[in-house]
PDB file of N, CA and C in Angstrom:
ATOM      1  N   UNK A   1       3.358  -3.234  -7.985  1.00  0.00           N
ATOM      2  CA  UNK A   1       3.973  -1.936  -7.957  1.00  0.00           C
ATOM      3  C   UNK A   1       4.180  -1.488  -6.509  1.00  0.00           C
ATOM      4  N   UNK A   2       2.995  -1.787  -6.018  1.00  0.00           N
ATOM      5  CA  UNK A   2       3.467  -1.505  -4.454  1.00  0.00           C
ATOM      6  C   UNK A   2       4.149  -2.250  -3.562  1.00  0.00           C
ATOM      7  N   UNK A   3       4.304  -3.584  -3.632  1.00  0.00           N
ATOM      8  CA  UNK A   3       5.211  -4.127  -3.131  1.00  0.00           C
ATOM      9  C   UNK A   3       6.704  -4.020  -3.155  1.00  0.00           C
ATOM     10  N   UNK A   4       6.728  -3.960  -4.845  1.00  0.00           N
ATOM     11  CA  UNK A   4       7.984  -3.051  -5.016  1.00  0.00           C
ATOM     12  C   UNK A   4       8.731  -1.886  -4.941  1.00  0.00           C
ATOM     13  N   UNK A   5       7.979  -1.322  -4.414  1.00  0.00           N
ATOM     14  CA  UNK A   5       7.419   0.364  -3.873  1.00  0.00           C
ATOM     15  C   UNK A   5       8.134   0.519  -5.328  1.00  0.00           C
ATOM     16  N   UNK A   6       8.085   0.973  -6.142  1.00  0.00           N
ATOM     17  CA  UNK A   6       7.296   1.500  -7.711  1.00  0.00           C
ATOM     18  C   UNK A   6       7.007   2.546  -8.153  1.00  0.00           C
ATOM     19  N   UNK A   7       7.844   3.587  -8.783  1.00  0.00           N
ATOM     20  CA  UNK A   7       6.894   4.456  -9.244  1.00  0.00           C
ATOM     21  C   UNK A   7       6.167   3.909 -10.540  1.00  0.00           C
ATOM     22  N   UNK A   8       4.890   5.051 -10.776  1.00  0.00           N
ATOM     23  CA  UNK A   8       4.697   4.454 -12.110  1.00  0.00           C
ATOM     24  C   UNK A   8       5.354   4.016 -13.472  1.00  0.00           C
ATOM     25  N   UNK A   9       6.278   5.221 -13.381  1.00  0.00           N
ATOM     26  CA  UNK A   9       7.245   4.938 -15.024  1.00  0.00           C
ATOM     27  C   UNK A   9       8.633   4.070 -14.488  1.00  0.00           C
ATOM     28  N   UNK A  10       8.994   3.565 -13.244  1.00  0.00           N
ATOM     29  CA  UNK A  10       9.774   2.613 -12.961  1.00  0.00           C
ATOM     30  C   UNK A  10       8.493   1.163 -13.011  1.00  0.00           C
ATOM     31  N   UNK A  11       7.634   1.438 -13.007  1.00  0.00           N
ATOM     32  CA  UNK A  11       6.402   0.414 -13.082  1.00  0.00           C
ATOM     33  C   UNK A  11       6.301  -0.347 -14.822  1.00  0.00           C
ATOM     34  N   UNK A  12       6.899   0.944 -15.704  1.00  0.00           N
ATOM     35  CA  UNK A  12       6.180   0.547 -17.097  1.00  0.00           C
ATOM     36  C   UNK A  12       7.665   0.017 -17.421  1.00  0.00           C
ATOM     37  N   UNK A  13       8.622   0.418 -16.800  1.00  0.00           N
ATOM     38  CA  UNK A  13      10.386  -0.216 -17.165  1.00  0.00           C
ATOM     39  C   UNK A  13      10.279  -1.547 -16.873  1.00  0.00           C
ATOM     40  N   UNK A  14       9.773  -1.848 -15.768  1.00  0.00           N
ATOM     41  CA  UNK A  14       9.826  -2.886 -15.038  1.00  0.00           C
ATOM     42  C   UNK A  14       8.775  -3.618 -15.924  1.00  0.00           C
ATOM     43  N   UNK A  15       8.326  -3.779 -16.224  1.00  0.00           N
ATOM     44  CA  UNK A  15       7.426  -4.374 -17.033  1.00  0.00           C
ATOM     45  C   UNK A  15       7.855  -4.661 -18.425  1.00  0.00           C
ATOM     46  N   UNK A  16       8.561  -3.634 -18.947  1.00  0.00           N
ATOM     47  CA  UNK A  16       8.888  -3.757 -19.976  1.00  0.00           C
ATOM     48  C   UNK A  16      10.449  -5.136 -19.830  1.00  0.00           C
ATOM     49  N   UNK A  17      10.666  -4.696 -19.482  1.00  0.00           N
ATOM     50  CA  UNK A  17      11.990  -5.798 -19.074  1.00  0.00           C
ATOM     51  C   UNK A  17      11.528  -7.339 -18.346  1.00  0.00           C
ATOM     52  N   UNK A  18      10.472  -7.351 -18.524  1.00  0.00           N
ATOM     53  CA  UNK A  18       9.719  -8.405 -17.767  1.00  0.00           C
ATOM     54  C   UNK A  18       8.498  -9.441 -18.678  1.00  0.00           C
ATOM     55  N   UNK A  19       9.222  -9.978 -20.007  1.00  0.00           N
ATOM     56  CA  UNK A  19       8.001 -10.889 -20.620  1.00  0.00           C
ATOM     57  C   UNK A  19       7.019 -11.694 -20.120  1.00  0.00           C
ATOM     58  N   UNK A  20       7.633 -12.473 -19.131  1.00  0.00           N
ATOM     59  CA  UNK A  20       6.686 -13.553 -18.091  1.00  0.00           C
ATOM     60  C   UNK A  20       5.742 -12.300 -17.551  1.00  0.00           C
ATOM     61  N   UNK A  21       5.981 -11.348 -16.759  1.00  0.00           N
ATOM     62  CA  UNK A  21       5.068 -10.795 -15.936  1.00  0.00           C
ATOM     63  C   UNK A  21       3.592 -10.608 -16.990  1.00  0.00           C
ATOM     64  N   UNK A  22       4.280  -9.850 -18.360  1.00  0.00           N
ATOM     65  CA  UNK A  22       3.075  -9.513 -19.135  1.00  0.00           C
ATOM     66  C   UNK A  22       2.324 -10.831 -19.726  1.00  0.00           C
ATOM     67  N   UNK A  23       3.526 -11.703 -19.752  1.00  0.00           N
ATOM     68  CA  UNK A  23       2.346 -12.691 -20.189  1.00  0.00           C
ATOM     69  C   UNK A  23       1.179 -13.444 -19.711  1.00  0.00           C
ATOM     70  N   UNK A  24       2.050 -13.670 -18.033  1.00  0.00           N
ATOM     71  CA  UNK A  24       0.882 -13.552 -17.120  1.00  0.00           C
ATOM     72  C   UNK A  24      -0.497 -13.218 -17.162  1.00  0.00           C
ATOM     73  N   UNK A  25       0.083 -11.749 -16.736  1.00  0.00           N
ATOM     74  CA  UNK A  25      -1.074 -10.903 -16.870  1.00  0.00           C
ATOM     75  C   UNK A  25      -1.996 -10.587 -18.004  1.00  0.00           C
ATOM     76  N   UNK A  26      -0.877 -11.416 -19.121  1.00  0.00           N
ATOM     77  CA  UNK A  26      -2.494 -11.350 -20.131  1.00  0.00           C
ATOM     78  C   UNK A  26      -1.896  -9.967 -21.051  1.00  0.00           C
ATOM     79  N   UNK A  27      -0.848  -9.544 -21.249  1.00  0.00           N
ATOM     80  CA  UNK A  27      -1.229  -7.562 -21.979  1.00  0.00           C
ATOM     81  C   UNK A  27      -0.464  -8.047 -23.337  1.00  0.00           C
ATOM     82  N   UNK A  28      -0.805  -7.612 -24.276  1.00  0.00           N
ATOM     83  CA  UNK A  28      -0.687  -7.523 -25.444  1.00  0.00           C
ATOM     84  C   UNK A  28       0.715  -6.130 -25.515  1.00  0.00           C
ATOM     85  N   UNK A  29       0.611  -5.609 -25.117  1.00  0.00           N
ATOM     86  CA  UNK A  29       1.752  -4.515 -24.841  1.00  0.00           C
ATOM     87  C   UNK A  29       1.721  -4.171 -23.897  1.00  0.00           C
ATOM     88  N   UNK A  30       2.982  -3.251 -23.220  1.00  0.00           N
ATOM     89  CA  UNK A  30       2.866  -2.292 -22.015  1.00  0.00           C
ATOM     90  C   UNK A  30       2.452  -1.377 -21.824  1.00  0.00           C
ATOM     91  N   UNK A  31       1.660  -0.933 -20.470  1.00  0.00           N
ATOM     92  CA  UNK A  31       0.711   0.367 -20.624  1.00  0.00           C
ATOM     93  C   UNK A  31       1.581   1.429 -20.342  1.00  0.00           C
ATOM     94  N   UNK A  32       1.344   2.883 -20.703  1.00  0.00           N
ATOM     95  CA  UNK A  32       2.207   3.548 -20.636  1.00  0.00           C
ATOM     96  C   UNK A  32       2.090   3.936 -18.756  1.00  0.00           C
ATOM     97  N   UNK A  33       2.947   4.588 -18.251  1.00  0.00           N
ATOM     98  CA  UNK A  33       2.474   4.745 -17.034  1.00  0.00           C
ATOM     99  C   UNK A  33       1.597   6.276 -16.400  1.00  0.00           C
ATOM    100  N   UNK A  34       1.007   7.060 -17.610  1.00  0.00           N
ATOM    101  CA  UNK A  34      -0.438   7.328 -17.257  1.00  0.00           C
ATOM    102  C   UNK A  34      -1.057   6.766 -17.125  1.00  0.00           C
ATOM    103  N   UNK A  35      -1.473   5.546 -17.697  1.00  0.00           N
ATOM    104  CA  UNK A  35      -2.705   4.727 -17.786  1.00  0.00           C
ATOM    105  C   UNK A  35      -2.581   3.945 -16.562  1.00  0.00           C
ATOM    106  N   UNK A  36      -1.331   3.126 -16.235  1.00  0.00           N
ATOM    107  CA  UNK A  36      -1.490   2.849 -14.962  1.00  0.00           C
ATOM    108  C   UNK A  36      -1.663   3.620 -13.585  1.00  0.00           C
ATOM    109  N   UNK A  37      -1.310   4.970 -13.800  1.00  0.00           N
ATOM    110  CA  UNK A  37      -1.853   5.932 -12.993  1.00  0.00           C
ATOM    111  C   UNK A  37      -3.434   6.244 -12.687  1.00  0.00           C
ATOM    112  N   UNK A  38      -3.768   5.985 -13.954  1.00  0.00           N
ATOM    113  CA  UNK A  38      -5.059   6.811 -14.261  1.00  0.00           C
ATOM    114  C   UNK A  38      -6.460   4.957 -14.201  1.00  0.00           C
ATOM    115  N   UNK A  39      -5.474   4.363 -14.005  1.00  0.00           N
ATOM    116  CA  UNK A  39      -6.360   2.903 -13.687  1.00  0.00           C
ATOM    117  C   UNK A  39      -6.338   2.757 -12.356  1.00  0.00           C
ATOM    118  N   UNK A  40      -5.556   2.736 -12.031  1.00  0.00           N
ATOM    119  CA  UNK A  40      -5.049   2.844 -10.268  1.00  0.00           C
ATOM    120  C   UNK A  40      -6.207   4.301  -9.295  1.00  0.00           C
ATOM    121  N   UNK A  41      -5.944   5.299  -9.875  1.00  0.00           N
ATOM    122  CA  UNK A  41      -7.395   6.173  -9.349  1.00  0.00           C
ATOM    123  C   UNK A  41      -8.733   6.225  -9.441  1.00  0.00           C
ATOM    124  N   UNK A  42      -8.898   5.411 -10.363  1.00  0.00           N
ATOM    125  CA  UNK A  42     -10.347   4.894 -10.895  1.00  0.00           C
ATOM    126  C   UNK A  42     -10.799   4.097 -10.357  1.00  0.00           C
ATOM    127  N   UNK A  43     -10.144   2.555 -10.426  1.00  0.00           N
ATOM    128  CA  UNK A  43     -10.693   1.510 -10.388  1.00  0.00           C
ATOM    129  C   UNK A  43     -10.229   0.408  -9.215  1.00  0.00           C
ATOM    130  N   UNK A  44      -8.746   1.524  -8.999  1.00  0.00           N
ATOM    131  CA  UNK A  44      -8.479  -0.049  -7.259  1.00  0.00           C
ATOM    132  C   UNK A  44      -8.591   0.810  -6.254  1.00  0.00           C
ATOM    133  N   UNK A  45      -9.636   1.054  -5.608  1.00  0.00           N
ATOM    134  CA  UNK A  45     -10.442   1.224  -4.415  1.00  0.00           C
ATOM    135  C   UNK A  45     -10.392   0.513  -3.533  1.00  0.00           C
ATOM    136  N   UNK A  46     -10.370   0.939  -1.831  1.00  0.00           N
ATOM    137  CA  UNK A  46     -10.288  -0.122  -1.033  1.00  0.00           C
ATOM    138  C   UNK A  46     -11.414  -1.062  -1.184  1.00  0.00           C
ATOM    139  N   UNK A  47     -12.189  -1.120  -1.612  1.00  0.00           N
ATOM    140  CA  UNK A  47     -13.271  -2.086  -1.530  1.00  0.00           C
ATOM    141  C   UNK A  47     -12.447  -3.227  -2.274  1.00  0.00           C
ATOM    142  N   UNK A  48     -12.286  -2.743  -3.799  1.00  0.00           N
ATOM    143  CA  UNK A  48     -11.569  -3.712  -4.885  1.00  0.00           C
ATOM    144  C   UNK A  48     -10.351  -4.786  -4.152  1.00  0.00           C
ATOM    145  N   UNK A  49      -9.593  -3.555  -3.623  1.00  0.00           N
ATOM    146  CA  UNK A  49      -8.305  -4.275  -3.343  1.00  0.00           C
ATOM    147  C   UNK A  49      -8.708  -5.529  -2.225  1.00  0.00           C
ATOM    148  N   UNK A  50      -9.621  -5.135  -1.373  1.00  0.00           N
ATOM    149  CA  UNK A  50     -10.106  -6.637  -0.106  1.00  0.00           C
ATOM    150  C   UNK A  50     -10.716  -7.736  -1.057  1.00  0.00           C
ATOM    151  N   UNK A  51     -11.564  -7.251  -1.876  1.00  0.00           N
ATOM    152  CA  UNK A  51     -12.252  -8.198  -3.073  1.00  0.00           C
ATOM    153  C   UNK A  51     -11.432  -9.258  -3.642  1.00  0.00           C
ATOM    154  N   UNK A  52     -10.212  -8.699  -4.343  1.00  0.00           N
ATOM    155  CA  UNK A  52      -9.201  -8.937  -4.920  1.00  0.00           C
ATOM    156  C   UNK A  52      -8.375  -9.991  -3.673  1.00  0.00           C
ATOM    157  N   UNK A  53      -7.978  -9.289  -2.472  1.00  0.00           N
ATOM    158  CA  UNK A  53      -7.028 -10.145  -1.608  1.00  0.00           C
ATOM    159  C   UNK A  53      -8.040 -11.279  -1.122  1.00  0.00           C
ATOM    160  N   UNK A  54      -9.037 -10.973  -0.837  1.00  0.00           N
ATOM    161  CA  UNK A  54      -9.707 -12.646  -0.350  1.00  0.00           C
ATOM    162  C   UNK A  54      -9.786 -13.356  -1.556  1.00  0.00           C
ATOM    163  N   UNK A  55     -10.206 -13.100  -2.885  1.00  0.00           N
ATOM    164  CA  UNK A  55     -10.031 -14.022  -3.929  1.00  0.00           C
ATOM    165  C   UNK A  55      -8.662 -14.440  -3.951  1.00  0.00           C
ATOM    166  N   UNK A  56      -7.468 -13.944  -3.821  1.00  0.00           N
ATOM    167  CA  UNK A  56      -6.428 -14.617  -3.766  1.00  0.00           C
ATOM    168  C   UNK A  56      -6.093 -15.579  -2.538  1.00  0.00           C
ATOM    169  N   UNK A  57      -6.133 -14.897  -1.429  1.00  0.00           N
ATOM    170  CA  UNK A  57      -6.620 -15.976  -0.514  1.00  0.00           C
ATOM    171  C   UNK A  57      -6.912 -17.638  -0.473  1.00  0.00           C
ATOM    172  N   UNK A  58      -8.273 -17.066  -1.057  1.00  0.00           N
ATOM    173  CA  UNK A  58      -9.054 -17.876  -1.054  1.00  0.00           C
ATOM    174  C   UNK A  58      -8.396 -19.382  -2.270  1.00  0.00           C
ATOM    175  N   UNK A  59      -8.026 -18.854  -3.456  1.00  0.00           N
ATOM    176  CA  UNK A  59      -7.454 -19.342  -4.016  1.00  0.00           C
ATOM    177  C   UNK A  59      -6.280 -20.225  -4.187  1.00  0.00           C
ATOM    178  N   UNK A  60      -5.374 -19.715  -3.505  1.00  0.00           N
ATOM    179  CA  UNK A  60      -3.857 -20.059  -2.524  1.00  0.00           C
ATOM    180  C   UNK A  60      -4.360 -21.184  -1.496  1.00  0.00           C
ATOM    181  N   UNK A  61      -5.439 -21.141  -0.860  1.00  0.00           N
ATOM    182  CA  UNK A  61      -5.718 -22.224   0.190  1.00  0.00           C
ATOM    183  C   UNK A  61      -5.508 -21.502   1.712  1.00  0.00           C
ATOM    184  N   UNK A  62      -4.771 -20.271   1.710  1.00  0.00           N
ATOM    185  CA  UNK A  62      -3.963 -20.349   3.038  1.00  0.00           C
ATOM    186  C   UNK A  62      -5.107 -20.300   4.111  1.00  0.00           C
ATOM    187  N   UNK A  63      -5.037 -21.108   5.244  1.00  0.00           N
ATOM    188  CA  UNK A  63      -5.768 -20.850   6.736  1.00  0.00           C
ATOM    189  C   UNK A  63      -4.999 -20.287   7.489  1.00  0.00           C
ATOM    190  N   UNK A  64      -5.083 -19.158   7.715  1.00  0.00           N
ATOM    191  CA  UNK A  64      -4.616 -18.561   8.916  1.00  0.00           C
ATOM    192  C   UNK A  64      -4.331 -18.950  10.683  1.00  0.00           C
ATOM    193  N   UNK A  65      -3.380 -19.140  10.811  1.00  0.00           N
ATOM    194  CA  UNK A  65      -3.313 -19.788  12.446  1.00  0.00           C
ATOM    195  C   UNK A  65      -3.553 -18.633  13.674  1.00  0.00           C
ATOM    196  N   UNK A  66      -2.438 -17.503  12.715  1.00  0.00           N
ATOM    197  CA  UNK A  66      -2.489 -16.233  13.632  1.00  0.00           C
ATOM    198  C   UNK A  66      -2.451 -15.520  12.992  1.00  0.00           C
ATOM    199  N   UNK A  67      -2.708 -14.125  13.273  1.00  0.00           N
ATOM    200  CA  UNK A  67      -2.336 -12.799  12.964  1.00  0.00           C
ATOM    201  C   UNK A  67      -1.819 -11.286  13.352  1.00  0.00           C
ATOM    202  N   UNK A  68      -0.905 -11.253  13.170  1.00  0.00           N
ATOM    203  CA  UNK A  68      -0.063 -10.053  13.672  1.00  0.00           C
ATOM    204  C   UNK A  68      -0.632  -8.826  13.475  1.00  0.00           C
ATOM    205  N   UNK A  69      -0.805  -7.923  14.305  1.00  0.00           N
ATOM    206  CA  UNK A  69      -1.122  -6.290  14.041  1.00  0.00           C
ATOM    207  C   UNK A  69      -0.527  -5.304  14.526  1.00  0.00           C
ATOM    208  N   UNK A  70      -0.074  -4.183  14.085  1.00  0.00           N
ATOM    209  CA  UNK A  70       0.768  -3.289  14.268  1.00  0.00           C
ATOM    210  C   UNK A  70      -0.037  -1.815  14.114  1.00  0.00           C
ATOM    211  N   UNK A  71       0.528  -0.915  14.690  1.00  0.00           N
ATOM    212  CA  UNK A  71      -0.287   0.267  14.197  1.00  0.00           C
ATOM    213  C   UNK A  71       1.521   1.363  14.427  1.00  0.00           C
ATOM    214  N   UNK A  72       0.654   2.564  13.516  1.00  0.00           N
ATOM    215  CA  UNK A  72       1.979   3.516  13.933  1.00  0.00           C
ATOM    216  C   UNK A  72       1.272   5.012  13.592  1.00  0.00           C
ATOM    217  N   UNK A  73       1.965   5.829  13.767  1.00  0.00           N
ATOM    218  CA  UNK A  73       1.673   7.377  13.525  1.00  0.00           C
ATOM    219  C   UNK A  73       2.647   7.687  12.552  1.00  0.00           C
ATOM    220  N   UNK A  74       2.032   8.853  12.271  1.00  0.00           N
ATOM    221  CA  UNK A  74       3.149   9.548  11.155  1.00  0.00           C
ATOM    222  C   UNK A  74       2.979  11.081  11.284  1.00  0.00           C
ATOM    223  N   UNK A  75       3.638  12.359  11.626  1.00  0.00           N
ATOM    224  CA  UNK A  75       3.413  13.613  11.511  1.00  0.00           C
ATOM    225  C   UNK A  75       3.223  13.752   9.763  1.00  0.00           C
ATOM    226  N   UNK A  76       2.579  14.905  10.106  1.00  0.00           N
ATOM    227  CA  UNK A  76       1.763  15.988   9.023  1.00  0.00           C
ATOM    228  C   UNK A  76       3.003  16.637   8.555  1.00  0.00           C
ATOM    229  N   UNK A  77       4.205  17.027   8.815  1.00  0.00           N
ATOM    230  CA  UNK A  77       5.234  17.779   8.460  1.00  0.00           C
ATOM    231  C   UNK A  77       6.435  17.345   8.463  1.00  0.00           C
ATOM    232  N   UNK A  78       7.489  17.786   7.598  1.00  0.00           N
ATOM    233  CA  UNK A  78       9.106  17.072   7.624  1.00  0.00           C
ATOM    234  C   UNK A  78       9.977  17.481   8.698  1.00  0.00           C
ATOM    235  N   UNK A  79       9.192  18.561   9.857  1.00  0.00           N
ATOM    236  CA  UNK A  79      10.573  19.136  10.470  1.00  0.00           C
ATOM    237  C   UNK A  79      10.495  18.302  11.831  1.00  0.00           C
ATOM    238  N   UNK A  80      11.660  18.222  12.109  1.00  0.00           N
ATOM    239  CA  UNK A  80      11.913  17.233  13.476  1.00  0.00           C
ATOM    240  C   UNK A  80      11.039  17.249  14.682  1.00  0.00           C
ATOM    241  N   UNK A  81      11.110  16.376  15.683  1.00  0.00           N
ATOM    242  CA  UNK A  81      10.642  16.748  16.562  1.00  0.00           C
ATOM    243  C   UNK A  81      10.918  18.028  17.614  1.00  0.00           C
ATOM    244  N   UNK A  82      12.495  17.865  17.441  1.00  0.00           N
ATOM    245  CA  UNK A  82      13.292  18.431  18.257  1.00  0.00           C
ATOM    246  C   UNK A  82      13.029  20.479  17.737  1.00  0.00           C
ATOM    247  N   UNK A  83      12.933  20.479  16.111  1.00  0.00           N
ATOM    248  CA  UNK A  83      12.815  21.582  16.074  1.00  0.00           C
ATOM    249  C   UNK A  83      11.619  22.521  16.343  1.00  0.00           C
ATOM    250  N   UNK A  84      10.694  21.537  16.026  1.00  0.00           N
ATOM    251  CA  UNK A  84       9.373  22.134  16.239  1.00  0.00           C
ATOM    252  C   UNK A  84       9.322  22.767  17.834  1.00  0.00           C
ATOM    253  N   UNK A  85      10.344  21.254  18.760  1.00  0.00           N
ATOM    254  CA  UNK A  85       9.846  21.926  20.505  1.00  0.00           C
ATOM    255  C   UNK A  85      10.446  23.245  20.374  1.00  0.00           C
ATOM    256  N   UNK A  86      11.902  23.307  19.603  1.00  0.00           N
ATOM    257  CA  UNK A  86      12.753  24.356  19.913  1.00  0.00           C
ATOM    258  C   UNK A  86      12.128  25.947  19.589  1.00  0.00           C
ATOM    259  N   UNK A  87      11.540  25.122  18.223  1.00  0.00           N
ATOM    260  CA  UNK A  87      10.121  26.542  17.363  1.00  0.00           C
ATOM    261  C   UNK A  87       9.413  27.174  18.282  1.00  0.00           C
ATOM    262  N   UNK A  88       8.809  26.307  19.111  1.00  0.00           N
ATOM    263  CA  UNK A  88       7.480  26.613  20.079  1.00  0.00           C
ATOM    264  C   UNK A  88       5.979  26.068  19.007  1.00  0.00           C
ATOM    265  N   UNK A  89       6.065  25.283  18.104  1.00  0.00           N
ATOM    266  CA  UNK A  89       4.863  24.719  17.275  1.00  0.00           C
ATOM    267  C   UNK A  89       4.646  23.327  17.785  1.00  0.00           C
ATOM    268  N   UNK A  90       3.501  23.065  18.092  1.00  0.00           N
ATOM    269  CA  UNK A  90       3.418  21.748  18.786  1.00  0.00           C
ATOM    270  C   UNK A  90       2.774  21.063  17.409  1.00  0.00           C
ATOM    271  N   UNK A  91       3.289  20.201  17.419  1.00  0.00           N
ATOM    272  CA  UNK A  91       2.643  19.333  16.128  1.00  0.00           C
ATOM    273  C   UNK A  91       1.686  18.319  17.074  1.00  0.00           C
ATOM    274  N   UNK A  92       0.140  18.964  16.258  1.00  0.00           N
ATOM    275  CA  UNK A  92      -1.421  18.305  16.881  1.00  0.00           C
ATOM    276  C   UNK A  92      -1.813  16.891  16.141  1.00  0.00           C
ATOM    277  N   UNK A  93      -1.393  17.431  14.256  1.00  0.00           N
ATOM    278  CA  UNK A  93      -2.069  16.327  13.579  1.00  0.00           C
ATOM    279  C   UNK A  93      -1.446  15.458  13.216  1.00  0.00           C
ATOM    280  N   UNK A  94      -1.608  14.262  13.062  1.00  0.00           N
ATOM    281  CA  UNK A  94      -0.949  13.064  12.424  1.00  0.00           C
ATOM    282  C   UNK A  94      -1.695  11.623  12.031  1.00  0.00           C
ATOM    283  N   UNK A  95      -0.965  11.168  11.067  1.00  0.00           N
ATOM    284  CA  UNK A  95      -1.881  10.337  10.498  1.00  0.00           C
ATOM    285  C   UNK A  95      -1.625   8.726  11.357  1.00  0.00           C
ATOM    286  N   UNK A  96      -2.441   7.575  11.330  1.00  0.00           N
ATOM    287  CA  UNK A  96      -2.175   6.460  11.779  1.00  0.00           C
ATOM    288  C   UNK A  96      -2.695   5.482  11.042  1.00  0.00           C
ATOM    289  N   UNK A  97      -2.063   4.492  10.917  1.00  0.00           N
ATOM    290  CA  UNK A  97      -2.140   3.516  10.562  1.00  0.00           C
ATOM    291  C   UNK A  97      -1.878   2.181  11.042  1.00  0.00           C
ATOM    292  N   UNK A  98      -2.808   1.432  10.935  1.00  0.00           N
ATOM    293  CA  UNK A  98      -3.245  -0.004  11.114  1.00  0.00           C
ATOM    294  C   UNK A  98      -3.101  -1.229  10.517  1.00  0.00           C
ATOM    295  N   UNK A  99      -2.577  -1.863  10.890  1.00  0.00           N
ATOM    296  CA  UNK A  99      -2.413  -3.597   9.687  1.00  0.00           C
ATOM    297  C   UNK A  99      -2.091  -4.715  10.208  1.00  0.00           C
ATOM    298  N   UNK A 100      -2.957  -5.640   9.838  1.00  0.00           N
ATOM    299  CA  UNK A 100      -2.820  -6.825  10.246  1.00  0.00           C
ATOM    300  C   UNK A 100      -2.300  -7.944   9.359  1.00  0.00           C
ATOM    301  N   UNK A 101      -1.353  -8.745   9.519  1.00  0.00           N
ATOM    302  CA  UNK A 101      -0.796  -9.808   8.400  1.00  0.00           C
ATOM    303  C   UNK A 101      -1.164 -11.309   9.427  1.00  0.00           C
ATOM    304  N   UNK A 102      -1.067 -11.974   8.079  1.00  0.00           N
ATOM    305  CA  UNK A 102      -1.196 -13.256   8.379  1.00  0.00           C
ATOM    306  C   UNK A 102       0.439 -14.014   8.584  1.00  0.00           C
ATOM    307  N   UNK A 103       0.239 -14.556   9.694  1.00  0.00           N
ATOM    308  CA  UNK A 103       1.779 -14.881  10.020  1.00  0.00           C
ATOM    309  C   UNK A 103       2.089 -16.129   8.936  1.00  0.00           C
ATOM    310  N   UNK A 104       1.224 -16.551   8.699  1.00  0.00           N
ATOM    311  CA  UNK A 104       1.282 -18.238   7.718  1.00  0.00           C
ATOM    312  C   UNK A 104       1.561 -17.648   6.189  1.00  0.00           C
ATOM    313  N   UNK A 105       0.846 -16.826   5.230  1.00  0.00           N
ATOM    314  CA  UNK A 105       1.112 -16.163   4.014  1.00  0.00           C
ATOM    315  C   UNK A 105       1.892 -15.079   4.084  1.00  0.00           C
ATOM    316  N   UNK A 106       1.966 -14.035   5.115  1.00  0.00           N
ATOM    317  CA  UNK A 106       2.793 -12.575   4.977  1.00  0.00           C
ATOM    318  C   UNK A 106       2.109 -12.081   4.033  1.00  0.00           C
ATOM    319  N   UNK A 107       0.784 -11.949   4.212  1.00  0.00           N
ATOM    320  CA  UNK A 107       0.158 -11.136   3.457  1.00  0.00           C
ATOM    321  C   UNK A 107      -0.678  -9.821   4.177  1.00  0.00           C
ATOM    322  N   UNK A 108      -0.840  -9.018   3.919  1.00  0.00           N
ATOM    323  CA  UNK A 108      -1.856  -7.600   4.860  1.00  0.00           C
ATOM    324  C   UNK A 108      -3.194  -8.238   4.389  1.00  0.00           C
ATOM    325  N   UNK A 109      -3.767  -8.762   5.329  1.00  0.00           N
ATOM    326  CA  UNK A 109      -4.988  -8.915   5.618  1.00  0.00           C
ATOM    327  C   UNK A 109      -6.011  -8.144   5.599  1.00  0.00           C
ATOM    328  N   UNK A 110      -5.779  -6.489   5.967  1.00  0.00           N
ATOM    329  CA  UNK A 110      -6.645  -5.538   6.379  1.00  0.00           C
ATOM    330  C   UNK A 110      -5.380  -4.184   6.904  1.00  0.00           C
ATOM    331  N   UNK A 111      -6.354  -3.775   6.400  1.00  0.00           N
ATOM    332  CA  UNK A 111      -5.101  -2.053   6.965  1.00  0.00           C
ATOM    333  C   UNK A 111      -6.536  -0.725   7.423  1.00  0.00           C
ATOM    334  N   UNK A 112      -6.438   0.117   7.841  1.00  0.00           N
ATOM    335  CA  UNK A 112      -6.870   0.850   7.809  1.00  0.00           C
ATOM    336  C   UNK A 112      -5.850   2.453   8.036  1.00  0.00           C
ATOM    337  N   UNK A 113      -6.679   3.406   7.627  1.00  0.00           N
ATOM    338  CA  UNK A 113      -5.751   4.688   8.122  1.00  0.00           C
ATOM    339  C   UNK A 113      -7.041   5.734   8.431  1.00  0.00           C
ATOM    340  N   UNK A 114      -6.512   6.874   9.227  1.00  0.00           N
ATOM    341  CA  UNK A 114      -7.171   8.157   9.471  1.00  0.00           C
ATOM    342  C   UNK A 114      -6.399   9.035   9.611  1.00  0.00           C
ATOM    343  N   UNK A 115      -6.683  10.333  10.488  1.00  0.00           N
ATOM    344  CA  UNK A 115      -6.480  11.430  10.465  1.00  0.00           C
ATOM    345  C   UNK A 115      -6.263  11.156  12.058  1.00  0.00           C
ATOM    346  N   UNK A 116      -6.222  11.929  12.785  1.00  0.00           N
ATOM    347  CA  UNK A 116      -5.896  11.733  14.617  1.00  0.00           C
ATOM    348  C   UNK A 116      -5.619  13.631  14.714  1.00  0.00           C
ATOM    349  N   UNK A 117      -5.967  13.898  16.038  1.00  0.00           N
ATOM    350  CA  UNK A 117      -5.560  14.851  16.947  1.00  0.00           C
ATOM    351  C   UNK A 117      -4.849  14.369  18.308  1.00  0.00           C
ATOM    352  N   UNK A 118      -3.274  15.277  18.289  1.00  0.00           N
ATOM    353  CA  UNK A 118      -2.731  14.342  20.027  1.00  0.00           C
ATOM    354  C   UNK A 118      -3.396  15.801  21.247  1.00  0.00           C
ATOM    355  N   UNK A 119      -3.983  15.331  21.936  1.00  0.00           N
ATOM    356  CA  UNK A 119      -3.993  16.056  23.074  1.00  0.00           C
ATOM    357  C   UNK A 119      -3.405  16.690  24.115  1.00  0.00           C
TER     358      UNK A 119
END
């Protein structure tokens, strides 16, 4: 779902139009997309999801040669840069984010995010 950037009920279409995927995965029917909402807040936690990617990993075989990392910011608000200077509001908070892929799989290895203050 997230790869496909996905909403949930484009999640349960997509699925539905998709026999191999479910059979895959094993489902006897399609979940509606509360439930994949409401599974997704429960139960895939960052802990799960690293759990989950090194078992696949691990599985796949891939050895890593290198790894790429990137980071970026993101403002707290939709209005431009330009308007805020023009406002007189200095935008302080913003979020950042971190990720590293494996150049050999193209997979995110590790991500992290926070909160930030700019000085």
């Amino acid at each position: 779902m997230f790869y496909l950037k996905l909403s949930y009920q484009d999640m349960k279409k997509w699925l539905l139009a998709i026999d191999k995927v479910c059979a895959l995965l094993e489902l006897k029917r399609v979940p509606d997309h509360t439930t994949i909402s409401r599974t997704y807040k429960r139960l895939l936690k960052m802990k799960v999801l690293y759990q989950m990617q090194r078992k696949l990993l691990d599985e796949i075989g891939v050895e890593e040669e290198a790894v790429a990392s990137d980071s970026t910011g993101y403002t707290t608000t939709q209005a431009s840069t330009y308007y805020c200077s023009r406002a007189g509001c200095m935008m302080r908070e913003f979020w950042k984010g971190v990720y590293a892929v494996g150049i050999k799989s193209q997979f995110i290895l590790a991500c992290r995010r926070g909160r930030g203050l700019r000085e």
